[in-house]
C-alpha atoms as a PDB file:
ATOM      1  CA  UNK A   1      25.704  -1.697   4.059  1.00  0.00           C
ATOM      2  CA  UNK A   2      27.166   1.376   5.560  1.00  0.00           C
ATOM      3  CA  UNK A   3      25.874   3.501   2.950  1.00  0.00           C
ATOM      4  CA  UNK A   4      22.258   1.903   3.688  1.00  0.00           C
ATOM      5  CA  UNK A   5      21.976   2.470   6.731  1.00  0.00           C
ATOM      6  CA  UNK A   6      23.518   6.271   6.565  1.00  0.00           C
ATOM      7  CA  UNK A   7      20.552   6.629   4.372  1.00  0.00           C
ATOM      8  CA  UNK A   8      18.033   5.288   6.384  1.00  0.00           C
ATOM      9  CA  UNK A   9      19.229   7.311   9.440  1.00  0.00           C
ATOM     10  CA  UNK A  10      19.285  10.576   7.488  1.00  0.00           C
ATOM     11  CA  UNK A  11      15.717   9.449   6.205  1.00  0.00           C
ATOM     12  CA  UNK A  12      14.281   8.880   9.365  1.00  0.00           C
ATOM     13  CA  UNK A  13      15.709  12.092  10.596  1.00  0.00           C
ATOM     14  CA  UNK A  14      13.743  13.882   7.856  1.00  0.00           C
ATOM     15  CA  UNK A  15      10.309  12.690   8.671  1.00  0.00           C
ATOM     16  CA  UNK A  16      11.047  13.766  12.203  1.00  0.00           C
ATOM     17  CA  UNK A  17      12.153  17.349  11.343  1.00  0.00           C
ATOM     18  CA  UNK A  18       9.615  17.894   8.534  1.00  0.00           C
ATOM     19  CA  UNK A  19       6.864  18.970  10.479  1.00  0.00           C
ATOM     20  CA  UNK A  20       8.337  21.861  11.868  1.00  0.00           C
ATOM     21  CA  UNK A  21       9.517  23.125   8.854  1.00  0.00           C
ATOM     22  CA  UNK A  22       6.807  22.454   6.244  1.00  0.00           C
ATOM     23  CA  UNK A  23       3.990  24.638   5.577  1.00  0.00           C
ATOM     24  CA  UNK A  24       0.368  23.273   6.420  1.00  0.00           C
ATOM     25  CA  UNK A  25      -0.403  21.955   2.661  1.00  0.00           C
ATOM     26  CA  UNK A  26       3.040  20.696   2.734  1.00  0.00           C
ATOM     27  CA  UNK A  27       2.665  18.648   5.332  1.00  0.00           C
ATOM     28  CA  UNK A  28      -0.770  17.257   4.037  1.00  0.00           C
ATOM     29  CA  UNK A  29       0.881  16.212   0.612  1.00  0.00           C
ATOM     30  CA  UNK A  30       3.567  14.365   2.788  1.00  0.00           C
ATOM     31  CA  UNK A  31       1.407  12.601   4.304  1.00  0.00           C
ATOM     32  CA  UNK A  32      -0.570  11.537   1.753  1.00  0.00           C
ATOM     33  CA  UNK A  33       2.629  10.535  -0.357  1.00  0.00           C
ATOM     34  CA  UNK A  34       3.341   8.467   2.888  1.00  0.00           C
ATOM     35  CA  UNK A  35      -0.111   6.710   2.887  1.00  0.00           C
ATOM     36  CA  UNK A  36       0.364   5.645  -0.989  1.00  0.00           C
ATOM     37  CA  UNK A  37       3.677   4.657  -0.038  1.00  0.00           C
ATOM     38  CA  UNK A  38       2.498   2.199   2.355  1.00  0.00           C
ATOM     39  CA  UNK A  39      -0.030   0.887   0.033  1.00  0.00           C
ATOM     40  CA  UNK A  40       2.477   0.224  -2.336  1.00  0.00           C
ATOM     41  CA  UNK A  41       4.986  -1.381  -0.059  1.00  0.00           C
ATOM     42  CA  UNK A  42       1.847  -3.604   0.179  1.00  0.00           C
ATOM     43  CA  UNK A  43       1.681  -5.052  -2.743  1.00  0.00           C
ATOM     44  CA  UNK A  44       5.856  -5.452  -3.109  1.00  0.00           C
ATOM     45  CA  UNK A  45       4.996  -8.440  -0.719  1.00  0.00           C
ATOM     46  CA  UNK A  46       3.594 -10.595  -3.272  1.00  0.00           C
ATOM     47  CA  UNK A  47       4.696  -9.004  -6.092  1.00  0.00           C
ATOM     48  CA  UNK A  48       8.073  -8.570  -5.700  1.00  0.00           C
ATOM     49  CA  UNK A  49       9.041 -11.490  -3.507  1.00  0.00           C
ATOM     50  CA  UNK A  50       6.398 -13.908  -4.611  1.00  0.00           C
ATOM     51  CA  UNK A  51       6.207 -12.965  -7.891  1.00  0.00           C
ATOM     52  CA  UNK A  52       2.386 -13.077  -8.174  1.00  0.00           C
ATOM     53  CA  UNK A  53       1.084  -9.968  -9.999  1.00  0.00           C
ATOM     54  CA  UNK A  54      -2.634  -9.215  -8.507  1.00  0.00           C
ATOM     55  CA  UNK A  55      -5.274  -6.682 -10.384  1.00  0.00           C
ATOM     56  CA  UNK A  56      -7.361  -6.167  -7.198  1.00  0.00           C
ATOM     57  CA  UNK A  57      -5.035  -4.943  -4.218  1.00  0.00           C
ATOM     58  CA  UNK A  58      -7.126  -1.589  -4.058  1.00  0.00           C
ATOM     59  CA  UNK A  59      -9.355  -4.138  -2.602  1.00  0.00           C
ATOM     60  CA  UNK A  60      -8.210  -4.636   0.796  1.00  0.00           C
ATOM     61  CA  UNK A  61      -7.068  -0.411   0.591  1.00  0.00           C
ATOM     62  CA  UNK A  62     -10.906  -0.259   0.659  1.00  0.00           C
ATOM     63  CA  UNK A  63     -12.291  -1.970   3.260  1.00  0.00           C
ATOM     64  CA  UNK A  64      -9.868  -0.638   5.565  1.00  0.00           C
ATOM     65  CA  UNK A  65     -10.849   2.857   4.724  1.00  0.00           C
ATOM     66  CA  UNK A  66     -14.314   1.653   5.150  1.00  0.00           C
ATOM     67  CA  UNK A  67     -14.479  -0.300   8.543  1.00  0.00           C
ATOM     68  CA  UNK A  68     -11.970   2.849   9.824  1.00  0.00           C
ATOM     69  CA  UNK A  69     -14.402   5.188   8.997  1.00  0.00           C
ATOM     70  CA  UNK A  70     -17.552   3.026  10.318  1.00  0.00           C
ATOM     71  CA  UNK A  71     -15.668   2.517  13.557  1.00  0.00           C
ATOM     72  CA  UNK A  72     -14.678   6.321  14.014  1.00  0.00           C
ATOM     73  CA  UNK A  73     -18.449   7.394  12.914  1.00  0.00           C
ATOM     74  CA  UNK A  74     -20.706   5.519  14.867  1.00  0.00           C
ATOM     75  CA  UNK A  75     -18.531   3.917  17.613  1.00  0.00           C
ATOM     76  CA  UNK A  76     -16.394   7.018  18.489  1.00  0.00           C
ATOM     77  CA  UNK A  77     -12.845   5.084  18.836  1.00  0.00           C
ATOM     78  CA  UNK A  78      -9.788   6.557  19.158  1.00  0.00           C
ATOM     79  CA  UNK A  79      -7.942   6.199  15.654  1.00  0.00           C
ATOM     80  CA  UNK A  80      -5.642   3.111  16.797  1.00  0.00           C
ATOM     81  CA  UNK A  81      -8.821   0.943  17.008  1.00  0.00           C
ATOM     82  CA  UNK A  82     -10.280   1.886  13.563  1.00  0.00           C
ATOM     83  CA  UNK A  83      -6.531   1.076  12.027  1.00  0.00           C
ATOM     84  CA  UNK A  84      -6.797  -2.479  14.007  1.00  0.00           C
ATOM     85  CA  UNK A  85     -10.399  -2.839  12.234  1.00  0.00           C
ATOM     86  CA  UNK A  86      -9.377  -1.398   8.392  1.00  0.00           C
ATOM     87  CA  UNK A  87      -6.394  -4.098   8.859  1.00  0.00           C
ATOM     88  CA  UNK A  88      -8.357  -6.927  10.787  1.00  0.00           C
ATOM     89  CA  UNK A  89     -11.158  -6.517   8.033  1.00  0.00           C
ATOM     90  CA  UNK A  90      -8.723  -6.273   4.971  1.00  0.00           C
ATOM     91  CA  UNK A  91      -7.140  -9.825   6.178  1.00  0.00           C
ATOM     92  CA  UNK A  92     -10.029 -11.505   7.125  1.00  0.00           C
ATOM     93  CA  UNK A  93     -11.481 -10.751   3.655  1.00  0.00           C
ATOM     94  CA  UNK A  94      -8.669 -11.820   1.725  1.00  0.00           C
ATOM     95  CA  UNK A  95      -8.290 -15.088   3.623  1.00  0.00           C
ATOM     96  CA  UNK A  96     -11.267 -16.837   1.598  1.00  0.00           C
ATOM     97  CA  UNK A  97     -10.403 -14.868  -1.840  1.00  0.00           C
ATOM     98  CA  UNK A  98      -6.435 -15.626  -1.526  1.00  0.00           C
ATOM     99  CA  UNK A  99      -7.485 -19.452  -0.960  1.00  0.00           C
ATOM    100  CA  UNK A 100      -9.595 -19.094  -4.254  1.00  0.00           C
ATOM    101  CA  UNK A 101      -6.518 -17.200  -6.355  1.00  0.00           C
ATOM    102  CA  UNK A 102      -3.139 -19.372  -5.175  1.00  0.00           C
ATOM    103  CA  UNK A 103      -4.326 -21.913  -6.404  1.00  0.00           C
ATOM    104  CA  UNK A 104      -4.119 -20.596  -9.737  1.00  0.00           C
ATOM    105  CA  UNK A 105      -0.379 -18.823 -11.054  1.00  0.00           C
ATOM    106  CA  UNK A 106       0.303 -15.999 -13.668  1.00  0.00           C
ATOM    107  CA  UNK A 107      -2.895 -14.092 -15.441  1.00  0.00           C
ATOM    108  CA  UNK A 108      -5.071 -16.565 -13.622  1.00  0.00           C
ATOM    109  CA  UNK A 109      -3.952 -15.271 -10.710  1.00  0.00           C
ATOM    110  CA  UNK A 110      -4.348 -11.539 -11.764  1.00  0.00           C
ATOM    111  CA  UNK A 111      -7.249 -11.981 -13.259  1.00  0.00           C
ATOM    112  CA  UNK A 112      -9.158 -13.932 -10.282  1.00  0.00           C
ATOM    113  CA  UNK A 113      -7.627 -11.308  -7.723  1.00  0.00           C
ATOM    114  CA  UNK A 114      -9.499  -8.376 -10.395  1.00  0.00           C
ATOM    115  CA  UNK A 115     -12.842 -10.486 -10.454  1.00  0.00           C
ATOM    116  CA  UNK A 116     -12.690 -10.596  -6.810  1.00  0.00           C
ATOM    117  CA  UNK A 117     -11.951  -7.039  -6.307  1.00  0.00           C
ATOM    118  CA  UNK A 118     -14.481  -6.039  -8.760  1.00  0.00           C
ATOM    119  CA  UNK A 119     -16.828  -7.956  -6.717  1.00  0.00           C
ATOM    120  CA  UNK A 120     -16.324  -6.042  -3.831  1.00  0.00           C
ATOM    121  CA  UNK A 121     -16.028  -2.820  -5.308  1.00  0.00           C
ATOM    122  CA  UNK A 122     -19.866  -3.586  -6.772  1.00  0.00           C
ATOM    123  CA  UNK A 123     -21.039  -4.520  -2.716  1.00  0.00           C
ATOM    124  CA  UNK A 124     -19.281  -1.510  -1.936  1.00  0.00           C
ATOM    125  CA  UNK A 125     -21.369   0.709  -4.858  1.00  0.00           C
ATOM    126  CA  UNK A 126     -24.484  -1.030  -4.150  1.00  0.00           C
ATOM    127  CA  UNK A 127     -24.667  -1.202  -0.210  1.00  0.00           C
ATOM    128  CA  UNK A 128     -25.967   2.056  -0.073  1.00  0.00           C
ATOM    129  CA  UNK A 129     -27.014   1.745   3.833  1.00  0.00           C
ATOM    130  CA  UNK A 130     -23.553   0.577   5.118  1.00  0.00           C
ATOM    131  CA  UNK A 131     -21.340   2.298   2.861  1.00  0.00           C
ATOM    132  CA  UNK A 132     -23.068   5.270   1.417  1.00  0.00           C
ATOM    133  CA  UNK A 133     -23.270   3.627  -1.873  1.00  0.00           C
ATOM    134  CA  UNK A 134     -21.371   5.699  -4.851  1.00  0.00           C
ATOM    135  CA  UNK A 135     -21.376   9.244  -2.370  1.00  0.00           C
ATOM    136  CA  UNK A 136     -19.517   6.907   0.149  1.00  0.00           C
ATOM    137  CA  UNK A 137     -19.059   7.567   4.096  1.00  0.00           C
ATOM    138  CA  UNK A 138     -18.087  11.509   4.461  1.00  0.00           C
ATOM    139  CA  UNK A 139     -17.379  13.328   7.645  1.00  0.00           C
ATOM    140  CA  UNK A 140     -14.790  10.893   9.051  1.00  0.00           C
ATOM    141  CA  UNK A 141     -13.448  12.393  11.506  1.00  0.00           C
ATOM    142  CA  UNK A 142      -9.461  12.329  13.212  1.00  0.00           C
ATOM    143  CA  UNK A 143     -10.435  11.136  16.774  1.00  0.00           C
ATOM    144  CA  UNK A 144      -7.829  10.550  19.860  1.00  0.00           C
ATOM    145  CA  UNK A 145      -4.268   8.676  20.118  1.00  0.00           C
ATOM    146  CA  UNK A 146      -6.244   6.851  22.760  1.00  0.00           C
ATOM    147  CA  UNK A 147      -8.928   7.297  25.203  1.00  0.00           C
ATOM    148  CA  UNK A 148      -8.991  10.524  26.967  1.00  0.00           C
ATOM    149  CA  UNK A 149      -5.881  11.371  25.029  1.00  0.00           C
ATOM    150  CA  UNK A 150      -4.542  13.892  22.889  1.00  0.00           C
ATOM    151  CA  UNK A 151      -6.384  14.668  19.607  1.00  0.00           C
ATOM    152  CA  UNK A 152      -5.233  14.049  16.037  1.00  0.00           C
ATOM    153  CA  UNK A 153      -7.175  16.439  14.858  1.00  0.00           C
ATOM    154  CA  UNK A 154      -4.046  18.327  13.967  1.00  0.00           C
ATOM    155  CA  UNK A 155      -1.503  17.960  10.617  1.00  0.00           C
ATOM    156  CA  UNK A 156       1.426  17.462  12.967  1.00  0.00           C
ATOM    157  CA  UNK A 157      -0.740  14.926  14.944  1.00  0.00           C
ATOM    158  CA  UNK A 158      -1.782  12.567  12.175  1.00  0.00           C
ATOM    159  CA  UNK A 159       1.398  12.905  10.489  1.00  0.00           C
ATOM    160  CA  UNK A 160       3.499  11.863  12.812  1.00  0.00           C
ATOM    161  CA  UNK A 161       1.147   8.692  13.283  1.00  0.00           C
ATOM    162  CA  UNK A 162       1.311   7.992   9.608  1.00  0.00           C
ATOM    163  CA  UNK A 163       5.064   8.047   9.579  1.00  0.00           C
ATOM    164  CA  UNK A 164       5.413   5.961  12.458  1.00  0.00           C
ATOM    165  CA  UNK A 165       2.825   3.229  10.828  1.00  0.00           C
ATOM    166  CA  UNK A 166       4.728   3.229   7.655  1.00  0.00           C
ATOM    167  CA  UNK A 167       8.288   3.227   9.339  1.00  0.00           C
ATOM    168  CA  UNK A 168       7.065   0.422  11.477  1.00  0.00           C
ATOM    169  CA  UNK A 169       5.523  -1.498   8.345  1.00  0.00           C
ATOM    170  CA  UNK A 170       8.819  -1.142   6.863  1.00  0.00           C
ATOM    171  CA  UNK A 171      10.467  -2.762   9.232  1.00  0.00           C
ATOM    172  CA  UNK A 172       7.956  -5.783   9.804  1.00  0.00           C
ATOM    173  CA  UNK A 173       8.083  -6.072   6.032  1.00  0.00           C
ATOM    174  CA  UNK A 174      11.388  -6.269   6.199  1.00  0.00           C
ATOM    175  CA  UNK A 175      11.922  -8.823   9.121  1.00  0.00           C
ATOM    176  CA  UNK A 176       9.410 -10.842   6.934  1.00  0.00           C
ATOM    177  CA  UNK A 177      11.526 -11.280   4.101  1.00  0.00           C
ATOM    178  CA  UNK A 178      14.825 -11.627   5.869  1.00  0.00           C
ATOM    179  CA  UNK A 179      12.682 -14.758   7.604  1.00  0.00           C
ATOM    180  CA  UNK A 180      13.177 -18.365   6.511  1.00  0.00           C
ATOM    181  CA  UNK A 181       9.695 -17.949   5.154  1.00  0.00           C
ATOM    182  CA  UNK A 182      10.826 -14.881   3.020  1.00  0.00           C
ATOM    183  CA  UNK A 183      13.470 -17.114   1.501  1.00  0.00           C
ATOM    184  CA  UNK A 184      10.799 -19.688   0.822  1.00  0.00           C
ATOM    185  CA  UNK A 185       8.742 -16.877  -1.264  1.00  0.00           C
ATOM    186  CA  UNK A 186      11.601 -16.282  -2.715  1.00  0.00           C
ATOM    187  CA  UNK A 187      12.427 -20.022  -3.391  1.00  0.00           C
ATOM    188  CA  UNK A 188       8.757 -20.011  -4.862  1.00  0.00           C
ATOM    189  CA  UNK A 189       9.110 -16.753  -7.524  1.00  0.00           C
ATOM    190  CA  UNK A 190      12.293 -18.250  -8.865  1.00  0.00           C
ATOM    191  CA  UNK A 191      10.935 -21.814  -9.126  1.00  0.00           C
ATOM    192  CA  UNK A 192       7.801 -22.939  -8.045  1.00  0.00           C
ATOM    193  CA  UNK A 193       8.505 -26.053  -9.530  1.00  0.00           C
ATOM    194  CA  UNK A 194      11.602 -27.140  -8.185  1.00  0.00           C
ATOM    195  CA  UNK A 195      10.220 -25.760  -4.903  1.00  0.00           C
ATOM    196  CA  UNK A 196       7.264 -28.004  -5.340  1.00  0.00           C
ATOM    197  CA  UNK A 197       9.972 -31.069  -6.322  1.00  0.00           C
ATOM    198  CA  UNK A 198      11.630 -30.805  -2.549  1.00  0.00           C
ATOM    199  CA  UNK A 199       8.289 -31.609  -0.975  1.00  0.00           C
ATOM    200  CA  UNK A 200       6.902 -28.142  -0.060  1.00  0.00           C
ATOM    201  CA  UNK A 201       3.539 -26.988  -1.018  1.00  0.00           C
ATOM    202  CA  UNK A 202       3.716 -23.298  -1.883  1.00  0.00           C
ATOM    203  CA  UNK A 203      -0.063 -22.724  -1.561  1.00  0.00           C
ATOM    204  CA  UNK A 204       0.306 -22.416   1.997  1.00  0.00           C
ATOM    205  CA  UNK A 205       2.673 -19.757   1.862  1.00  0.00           C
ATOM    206  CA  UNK A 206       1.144 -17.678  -1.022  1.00  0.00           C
ATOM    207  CA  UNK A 207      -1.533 -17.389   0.909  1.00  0.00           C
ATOM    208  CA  UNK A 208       0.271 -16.629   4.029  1.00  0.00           C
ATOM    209  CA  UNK A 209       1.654 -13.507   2.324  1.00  0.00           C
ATOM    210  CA  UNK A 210      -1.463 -12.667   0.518  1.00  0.00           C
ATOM    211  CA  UNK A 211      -3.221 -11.748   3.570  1.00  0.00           C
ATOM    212  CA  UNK A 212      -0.186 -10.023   5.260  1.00  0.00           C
ATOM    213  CA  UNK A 213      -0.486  -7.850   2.427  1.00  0.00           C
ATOM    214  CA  UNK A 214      -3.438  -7.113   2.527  1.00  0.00           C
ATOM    215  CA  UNK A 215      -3.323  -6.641   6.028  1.00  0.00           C
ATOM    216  CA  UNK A 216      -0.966  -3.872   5.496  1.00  0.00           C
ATOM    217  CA  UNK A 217      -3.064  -2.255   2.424  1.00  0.00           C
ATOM    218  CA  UNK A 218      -6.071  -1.940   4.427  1.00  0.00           C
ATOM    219  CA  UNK A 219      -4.153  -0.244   7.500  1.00  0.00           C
ATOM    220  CA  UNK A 220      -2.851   2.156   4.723  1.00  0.00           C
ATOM    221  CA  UNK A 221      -7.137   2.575   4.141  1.00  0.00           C
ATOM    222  CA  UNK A 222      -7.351   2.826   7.618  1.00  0.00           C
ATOM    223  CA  UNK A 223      -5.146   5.768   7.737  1.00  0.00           C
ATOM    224  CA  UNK A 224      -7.070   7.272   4.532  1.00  0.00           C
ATOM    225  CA  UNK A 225     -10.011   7.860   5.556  1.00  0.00           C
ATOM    226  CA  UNK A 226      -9.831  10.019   8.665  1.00  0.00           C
ATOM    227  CA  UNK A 227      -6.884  11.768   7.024  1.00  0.00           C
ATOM    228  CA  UNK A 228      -9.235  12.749   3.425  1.00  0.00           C
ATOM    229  CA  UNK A 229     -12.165  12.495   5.752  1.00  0.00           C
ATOM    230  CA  UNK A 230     -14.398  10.092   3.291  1.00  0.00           C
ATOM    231  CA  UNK A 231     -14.064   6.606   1.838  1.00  0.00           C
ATOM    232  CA  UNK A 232     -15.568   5.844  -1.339  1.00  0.00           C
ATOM    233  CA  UNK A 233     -15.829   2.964  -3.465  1.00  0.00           C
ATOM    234  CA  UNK A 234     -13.329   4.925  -5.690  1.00  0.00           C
ATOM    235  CA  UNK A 235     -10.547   3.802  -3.889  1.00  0.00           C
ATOM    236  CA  UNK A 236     -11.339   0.024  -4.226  1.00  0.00           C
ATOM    237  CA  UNK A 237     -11.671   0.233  -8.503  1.00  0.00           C
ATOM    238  CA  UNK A 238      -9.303  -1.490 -10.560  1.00  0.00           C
ATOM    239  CA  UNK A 239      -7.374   1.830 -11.568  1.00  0.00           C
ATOM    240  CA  UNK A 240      -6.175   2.643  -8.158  1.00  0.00           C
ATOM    241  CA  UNK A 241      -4.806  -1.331  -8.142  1.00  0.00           C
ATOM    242  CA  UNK A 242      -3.174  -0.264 -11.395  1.00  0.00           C
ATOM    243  CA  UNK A 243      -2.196   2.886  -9.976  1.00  0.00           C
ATOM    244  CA  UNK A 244      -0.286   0.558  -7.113  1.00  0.00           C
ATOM    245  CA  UNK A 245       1.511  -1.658  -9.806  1.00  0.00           C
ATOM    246  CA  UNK A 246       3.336   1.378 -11.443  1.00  0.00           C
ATOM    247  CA  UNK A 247       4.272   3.045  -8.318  1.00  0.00           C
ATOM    248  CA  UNK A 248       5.828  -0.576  -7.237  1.00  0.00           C
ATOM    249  CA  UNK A 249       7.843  -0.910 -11.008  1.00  0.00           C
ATOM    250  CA  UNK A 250       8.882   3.217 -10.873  1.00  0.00           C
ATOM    251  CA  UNK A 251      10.395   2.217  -7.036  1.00  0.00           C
ATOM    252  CA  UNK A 252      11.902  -0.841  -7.692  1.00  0.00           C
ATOM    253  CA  UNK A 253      10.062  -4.276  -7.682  1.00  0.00           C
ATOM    254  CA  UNK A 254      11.636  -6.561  -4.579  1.00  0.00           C
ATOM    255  CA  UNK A 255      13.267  -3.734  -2.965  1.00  0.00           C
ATOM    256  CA  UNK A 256      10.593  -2.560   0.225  1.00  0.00           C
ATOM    257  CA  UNK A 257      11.470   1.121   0.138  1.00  0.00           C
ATOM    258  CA  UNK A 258      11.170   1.260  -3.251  1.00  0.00           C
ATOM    259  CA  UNK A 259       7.404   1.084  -3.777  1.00  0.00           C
ATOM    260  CA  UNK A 260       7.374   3.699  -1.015  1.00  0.00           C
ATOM    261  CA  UNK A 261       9.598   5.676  -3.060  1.00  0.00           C
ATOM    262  CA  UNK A 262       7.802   5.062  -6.247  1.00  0.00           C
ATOM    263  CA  UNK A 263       4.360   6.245  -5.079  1.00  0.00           C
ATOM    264  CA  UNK A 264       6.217   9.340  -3.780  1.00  0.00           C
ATOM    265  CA  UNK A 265       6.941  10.252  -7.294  1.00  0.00           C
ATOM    266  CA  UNK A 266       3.850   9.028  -9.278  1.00  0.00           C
ATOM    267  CA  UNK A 267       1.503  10.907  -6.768  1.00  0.00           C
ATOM    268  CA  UNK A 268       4.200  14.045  -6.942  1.00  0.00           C
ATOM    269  CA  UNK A 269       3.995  13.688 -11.298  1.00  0.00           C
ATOM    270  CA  UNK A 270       0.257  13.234 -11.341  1.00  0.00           C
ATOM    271  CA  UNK A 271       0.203  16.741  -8.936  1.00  0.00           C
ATOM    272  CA  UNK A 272       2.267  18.391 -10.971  1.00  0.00           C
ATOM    273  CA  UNK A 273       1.465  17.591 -14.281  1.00  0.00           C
ATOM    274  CA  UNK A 274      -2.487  17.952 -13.278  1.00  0.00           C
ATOM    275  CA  UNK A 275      -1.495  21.454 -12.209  1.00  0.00           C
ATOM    276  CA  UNK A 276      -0.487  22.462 -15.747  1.00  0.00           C
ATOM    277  CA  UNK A 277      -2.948  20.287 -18.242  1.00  0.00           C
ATOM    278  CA  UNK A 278      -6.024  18.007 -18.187  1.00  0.00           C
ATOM    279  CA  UNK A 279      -4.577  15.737 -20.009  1.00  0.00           C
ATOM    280  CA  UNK A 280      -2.032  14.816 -17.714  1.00  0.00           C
ATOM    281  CA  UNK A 281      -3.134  11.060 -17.527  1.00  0.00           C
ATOM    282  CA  UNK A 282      -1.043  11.049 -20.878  1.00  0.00           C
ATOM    283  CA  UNK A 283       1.774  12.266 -19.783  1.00  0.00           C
ATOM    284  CA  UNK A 284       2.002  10.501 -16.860  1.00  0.00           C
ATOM    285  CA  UNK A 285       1.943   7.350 -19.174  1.00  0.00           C
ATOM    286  CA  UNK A 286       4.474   8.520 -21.098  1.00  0.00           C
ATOM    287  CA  UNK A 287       6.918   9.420 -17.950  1.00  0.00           C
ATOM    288  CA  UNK A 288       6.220   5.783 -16.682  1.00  0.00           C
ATOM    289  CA  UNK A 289       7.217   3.782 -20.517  1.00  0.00           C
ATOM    290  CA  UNK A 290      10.581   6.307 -20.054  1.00  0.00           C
ATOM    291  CA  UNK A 291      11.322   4.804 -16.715  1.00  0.00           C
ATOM    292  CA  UNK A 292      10.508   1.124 -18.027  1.00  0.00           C
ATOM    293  CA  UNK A 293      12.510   1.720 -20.985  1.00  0.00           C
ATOM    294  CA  UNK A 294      15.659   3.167 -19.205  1.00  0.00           C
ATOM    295  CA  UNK A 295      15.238   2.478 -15.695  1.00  0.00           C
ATOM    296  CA  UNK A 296      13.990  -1.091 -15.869  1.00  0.00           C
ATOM    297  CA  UNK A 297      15.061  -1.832 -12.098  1.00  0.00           C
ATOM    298  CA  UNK A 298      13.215   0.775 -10.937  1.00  0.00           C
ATOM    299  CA  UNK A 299      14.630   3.994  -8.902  1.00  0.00           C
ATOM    300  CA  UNK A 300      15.920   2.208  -6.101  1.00  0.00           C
ATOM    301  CA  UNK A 301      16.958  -1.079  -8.326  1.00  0.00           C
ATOM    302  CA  UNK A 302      19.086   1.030 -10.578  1.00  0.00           C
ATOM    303  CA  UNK A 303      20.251   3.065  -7.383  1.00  0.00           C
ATOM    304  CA  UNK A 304      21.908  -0.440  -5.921  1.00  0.00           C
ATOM    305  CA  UNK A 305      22.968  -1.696  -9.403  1.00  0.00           C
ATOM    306  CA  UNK A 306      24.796   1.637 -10.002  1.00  0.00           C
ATOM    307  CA  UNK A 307      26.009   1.278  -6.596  1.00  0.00           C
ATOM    308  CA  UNK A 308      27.628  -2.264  -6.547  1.00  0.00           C
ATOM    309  CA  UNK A 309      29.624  -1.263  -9.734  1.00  0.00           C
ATOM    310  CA  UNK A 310      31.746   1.416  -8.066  1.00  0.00           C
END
């Protein structure tokens, strides 16, 4: 426990010291790598404490990049009200569609969550007027803390609200599970039917977490789009929702901070290896069967096993 929390103190005094240290680009690529992390630590919710493996969680990533940049565009809010609208939108969306997909379990469950996100990837491609169609929204611009306040416009700026959404996440996340009601998710992805056999209905709290996820994915869209400056139906396609399943198994499935870790070093591979070849889509595959093959905890998973044997 010590050890844990020595960590997460040395952690947080990282992100505070990094932007003073790191070079412009530097800083960019940190917060990016913070943004996927959140997105990731997403979709550990129901993944890894639910147990319910969904196809479509780029989804909700979407149409918080989309309302945030909509908001910022042609309402001129400070940022803080276009991250309330990427995560209000994300959650209101996946209120009907999660009440659709709990009620199934396993691949019915993935694949209802993909038909659903494929559904509103195609509104998304199609509504040229509202979302720019297949060019997207461009121009999004980093508006003020609040209003009349200072700007974000700067790396430092945004960075520093990135790392306090994600740190803050984190810890929500984490009170969630700790809760009696992340005991019952747990309770549900060991057994749903025993769980069922005391008298509970788990459909209620499947669906719960569903949209708490995806109100968390869509404030990581939220902070996307003024941060790339676009959003694009790109980032709602079943790849990127692929994309976030790796990054949660290379971090550690069930473990919070390791998703965050995990898209860390997927989005740090993919830069690297893209650097040297085209074909680095291959060898990313091939450094994510290693890491199944001898990591099968994940980073952090294999971290805490290693740990509790010494």
């Amino acid at each position: 426990m010590r050890g844990a929390r020595a960590l997460a103190a040395v952690a947080l005094v990282a992100l505070a010291v990094v932007p003073w240290v790191a070079a412009r680009h530097q800083l960019s690529l940190l917060t990016d790598l913070l943004i996927y992390g959140l997105f990731a630590l997403s979709l550990d919710l129901i993944m890894g404490y639910t147990g319910m493996v969904s196809f479509g969680h780029a989804a909700y990533f979407g149409l918080g990049a989309y309302a945030s940049a909509l908001v910022l565009i042609h309402f001129g809010q400070p940022v803080p009200v276009a991250l309330l609208a990427g995560a209000l939108l994300a959650g209101v969306v996946a209120l009907p569609v999660g009440w659709f997909s709990t009620r199934a379990t396993g691949i019915y469950f993935a694949m209802l969550t993909l038909a659903f996100a494929q559904f509103l990837y195609t509104v998304a491609y199609k509504w040229r007027d509202l979302t720019g169609g297949s060019d997207g929204i461009a121009g999004v611009p980093k508006t003020a803390l609040f209003w009349g306040g200072p700007s974000l416009a700067s790396p430092q700026a945004f960075y520093a609200l990135v790392a306090a959404c994600v740190v803050l996440s984190l810890l929500l996340c984490r009170a969630v599970v700790r809760s009696p009601f992340g005991h019952a998710l747990e309770a549900i992805r060991e057994n749903e039917r025993r769980f069922m056999s005391l008298g509970r209905d788990p459909r209620p709290f499947k669906l719960a977490v569903f949209v708490i996820a995806a109100v968390f994915a869509g404030l990581a869209g939220a902070l996307f789009a003024p941060f790339r400056g676009f959003a694009s139906p790109e980032v709602m396609f079943w790849v990127f929702s692929g994309q976030g399943l790796m990054m949660v198994i290379m971090g550690g499935i069930g473990t919070l901070v390791g998703p965050v870790l995990g898209a860390m070093v997927f989005i740090l591979i993919q830069e690297v290896l893209s650097s040297y070849t085209e074909h680095w889509m291959i060898f990313t595959g091939v450094v994510f069967v290693l890491m199944v093959i001898f990591l099968p905890d994940g980073l952090v998973g294999t971290a805490r096993r290693l740990r509790a044997r010494v």
